[in-house]
N, C-alpha and C. Protein backbone atom coordinates (compact mmCIF):
# COMPACT_ATOMS: atom_id res chain seq x y z
N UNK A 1 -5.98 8.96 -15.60
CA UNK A 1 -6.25 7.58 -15.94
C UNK A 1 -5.02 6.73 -15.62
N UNK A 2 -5.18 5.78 -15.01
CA UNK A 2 -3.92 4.37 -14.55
C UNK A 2 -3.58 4.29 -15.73
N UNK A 3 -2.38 3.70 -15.73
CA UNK A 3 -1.41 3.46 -16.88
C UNK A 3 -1.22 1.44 -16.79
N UNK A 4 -1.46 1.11 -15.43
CA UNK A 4 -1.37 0.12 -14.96
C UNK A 4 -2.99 -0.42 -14.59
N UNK A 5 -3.33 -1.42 -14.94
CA UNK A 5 -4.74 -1.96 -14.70
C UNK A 5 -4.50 -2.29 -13.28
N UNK A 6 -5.81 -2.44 -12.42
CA UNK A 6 -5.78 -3.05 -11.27
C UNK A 6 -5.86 -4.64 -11.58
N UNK A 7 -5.50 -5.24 -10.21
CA UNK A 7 -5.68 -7.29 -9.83
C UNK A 7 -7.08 -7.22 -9.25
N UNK A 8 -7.94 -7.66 -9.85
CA UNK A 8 -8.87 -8.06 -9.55
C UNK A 8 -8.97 -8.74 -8.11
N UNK A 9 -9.31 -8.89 -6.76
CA UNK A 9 -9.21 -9.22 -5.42
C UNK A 9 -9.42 -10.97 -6.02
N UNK A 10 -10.35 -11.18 -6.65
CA UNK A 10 -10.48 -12.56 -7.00
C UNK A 10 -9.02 -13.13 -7.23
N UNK A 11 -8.25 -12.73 -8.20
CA UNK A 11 -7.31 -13.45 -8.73
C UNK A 11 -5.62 -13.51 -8.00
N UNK A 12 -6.25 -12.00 -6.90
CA UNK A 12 -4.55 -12.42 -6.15
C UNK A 12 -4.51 -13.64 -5.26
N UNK A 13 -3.02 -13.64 -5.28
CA UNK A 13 -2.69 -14.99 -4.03
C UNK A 13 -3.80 -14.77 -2.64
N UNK A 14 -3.63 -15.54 -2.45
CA UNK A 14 -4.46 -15.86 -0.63
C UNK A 14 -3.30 -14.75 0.39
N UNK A 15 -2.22 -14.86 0.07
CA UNK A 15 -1.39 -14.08 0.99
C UNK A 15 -1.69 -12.58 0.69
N UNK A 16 -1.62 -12.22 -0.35
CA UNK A 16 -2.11 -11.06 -0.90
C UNK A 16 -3.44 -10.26 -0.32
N UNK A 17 -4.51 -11.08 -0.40
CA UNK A 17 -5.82 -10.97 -0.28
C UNK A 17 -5.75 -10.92 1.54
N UNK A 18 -5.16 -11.67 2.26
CA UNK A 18 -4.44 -11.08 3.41
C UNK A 18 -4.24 -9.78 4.26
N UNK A 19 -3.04 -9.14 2.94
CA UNK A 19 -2.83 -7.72 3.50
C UNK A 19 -4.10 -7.07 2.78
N UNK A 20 -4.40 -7.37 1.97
CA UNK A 20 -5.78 -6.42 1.07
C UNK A 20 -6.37 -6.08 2.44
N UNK A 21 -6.96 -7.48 3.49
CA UNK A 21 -7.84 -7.01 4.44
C UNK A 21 -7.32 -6.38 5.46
N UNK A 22 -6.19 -7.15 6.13
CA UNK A 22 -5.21 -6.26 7.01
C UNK A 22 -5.17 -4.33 6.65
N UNK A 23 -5.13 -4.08 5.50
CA UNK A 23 -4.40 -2.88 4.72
C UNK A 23 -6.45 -2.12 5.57
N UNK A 24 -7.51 -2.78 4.57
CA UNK A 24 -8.40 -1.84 4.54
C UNK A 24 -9.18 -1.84 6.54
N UNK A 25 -8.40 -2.95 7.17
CA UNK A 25 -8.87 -2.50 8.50
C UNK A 25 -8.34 -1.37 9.27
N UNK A 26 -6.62 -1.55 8.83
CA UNK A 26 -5.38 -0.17 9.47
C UNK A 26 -5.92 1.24 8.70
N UNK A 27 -5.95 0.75 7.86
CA UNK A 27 -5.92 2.11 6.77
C UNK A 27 -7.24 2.56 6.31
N UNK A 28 -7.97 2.28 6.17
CA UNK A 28 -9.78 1.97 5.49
C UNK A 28 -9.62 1.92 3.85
N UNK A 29 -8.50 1.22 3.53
CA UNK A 29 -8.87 0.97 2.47
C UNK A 29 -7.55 0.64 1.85
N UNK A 30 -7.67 0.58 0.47
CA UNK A 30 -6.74 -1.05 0.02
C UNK A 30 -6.75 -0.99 -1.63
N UNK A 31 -7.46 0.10 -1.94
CA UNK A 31 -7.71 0.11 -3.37
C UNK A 31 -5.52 0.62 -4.22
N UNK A 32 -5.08 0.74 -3.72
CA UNK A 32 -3.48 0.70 -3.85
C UNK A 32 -2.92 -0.18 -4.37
N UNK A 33 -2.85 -1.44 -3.28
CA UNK A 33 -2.59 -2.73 -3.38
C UNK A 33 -2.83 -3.63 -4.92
N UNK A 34 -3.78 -2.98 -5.78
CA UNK A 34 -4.40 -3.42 -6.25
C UNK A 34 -3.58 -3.15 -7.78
N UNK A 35 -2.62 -2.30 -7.24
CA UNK A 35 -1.96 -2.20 -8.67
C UNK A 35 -0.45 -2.14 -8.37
N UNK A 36 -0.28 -2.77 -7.19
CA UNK A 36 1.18 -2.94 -6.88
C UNK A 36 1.19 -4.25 -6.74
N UNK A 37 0.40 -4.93 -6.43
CA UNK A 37 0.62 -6.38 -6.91
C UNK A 37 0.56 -7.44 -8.02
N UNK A 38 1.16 -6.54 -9.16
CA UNK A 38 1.00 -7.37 -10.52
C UNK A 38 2.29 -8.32 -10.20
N UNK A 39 3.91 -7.85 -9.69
CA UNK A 39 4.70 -8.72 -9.74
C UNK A 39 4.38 -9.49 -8.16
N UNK A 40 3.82 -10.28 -7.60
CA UNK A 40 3.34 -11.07 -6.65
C UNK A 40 4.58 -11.15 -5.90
N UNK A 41 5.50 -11.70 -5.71
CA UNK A 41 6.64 -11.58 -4.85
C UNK A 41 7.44 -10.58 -4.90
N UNK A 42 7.59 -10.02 -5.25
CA UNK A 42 7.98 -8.52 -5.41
C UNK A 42 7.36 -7.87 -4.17
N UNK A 43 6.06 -8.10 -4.53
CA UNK A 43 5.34 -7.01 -3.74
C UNK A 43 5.44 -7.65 -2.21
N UNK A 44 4.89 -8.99 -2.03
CA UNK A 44 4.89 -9.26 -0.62
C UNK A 44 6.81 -8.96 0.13
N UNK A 45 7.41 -8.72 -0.83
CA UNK A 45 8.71 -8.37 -0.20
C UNK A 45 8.75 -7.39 0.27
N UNK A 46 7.80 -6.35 -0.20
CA UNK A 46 8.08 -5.05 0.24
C UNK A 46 6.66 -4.34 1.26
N UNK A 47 6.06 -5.47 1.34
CA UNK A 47 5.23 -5.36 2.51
C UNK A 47 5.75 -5.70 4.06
N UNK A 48 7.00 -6.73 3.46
CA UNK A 48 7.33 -7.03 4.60
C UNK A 48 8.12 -5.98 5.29
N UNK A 49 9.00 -5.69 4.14
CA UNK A 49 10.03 -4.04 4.31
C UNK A 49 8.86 -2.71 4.60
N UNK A 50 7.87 -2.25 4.04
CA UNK A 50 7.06 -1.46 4.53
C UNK A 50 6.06 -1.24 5.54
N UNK A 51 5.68 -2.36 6.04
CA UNK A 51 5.45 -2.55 7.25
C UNK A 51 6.35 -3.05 8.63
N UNK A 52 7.34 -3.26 8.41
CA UNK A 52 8.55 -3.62 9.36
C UNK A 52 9.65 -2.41 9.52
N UNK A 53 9.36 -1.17 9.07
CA UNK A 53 10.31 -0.36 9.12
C UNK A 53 9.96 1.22 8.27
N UNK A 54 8.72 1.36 7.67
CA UNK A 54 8.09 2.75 7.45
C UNK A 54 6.76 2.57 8.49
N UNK A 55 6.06 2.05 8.17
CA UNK A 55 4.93 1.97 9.06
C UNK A 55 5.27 1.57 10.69
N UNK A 56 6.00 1.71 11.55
CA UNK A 56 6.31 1.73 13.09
C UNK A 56 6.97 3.38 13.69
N UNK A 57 6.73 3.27 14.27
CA UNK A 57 7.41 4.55 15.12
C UNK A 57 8.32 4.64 15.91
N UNK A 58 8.87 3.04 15.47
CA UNK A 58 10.47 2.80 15.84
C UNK A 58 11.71 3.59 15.57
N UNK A 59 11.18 4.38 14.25
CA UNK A 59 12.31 4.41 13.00
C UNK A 59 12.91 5.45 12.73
N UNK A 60 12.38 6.74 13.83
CA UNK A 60 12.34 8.18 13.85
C UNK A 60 11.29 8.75 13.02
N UNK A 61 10.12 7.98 12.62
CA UNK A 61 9.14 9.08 12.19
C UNK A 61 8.15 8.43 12.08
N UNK A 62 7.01 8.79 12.73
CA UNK A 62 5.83 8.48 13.26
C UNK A 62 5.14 8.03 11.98
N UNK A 63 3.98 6.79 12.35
CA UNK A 63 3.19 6.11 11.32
C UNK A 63 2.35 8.12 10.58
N UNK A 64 2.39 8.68 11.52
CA UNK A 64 1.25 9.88 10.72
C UNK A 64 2.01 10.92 10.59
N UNK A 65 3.39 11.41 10.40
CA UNK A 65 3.89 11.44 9.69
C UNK A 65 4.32 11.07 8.37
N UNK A 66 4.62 9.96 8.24
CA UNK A 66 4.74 9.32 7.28
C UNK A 66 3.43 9.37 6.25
N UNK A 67 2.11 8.85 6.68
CA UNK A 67 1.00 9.32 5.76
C UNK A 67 0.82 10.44 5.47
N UNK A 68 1.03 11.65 6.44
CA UNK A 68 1.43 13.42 6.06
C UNK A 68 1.76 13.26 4.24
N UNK A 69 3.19 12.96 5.00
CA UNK A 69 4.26 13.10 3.76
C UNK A 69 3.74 12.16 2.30
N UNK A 70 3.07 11.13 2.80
CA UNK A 70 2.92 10.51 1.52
C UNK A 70 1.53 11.16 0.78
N UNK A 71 0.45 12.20 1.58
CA UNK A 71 -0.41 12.81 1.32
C UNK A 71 -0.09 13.96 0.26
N UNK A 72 0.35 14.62 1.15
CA UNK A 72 1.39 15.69 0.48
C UNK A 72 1.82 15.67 -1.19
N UNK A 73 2.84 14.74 -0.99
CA UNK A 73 3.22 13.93 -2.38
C UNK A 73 2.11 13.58 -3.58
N UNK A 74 0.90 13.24 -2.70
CA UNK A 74 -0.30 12.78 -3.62
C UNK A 74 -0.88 14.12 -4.37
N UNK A 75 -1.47 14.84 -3.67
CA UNK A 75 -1.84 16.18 -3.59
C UNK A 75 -0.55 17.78 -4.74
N UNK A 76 0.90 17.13 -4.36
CA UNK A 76 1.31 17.86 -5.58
C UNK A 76 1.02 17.14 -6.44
N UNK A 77 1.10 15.93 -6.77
CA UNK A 77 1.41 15.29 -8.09
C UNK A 77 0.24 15.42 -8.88
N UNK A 78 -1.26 15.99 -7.80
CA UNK A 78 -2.43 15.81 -7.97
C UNK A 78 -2.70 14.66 -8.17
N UNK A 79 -2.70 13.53 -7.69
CA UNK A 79 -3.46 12.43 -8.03
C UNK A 79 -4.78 12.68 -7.34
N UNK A 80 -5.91 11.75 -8.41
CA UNK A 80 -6.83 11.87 -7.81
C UNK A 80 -7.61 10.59 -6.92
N UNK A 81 -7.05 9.36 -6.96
CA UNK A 81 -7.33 7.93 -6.14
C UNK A 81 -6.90 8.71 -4.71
C-alpha cells in the first residue's frame, strides 16, 4: 500500500499534465508521476535533470539499461505498481 496518495491528473499544473502525456507515449505509462508530483517544482526540476542526462545515451548508459536497472531495483524491493 502507498504511503503517499496519488495527484489526481485533474489537479496537476498544465506543465505537469504535459510530461504525464509525453511520459505515457515514451514509456506507456505515467501512473509514477502521479506521486512524485506533490512538491510541483521540485519535480519539474528533476524532469528536466532526468530527462536531460539519465534518459539519453549520451551519458555512458543506454536509455534500456537504465530501465534494466531501475526494473531490477523494483523487483528486489518487490514492488508491485
Amino acid at each position: 500500500m502507498p504511503r503517499v496518495t496519488p495527484v489526481p491528473y485533474e489537479k496537476m499544473e498544465p506543465e505537469i499534465q504535459e510530461i504525464v502525456k509525453a511520459s505515457d507515449e515514451a514509456l506507456g505509462g505515467s501512473e509514477w508521476i502521479q506521486y512524485f508530483c506533490h512538491p510541483a517544482d521540485l519535480y519539474k526540476n528533476f524532469v528536466k535533470f532526468y530527462y536531460s542526462r539519465i534518459m539519453t545515451d549520451g551519458n555512458g548508459l543506454s536509455v534500456k539499461l537504465t530501465e534494466l536497472v531501475r526494473h531490477t531495483v523494483a523487483v528486489h524491493n518487490a514492488c508491485t505498481l
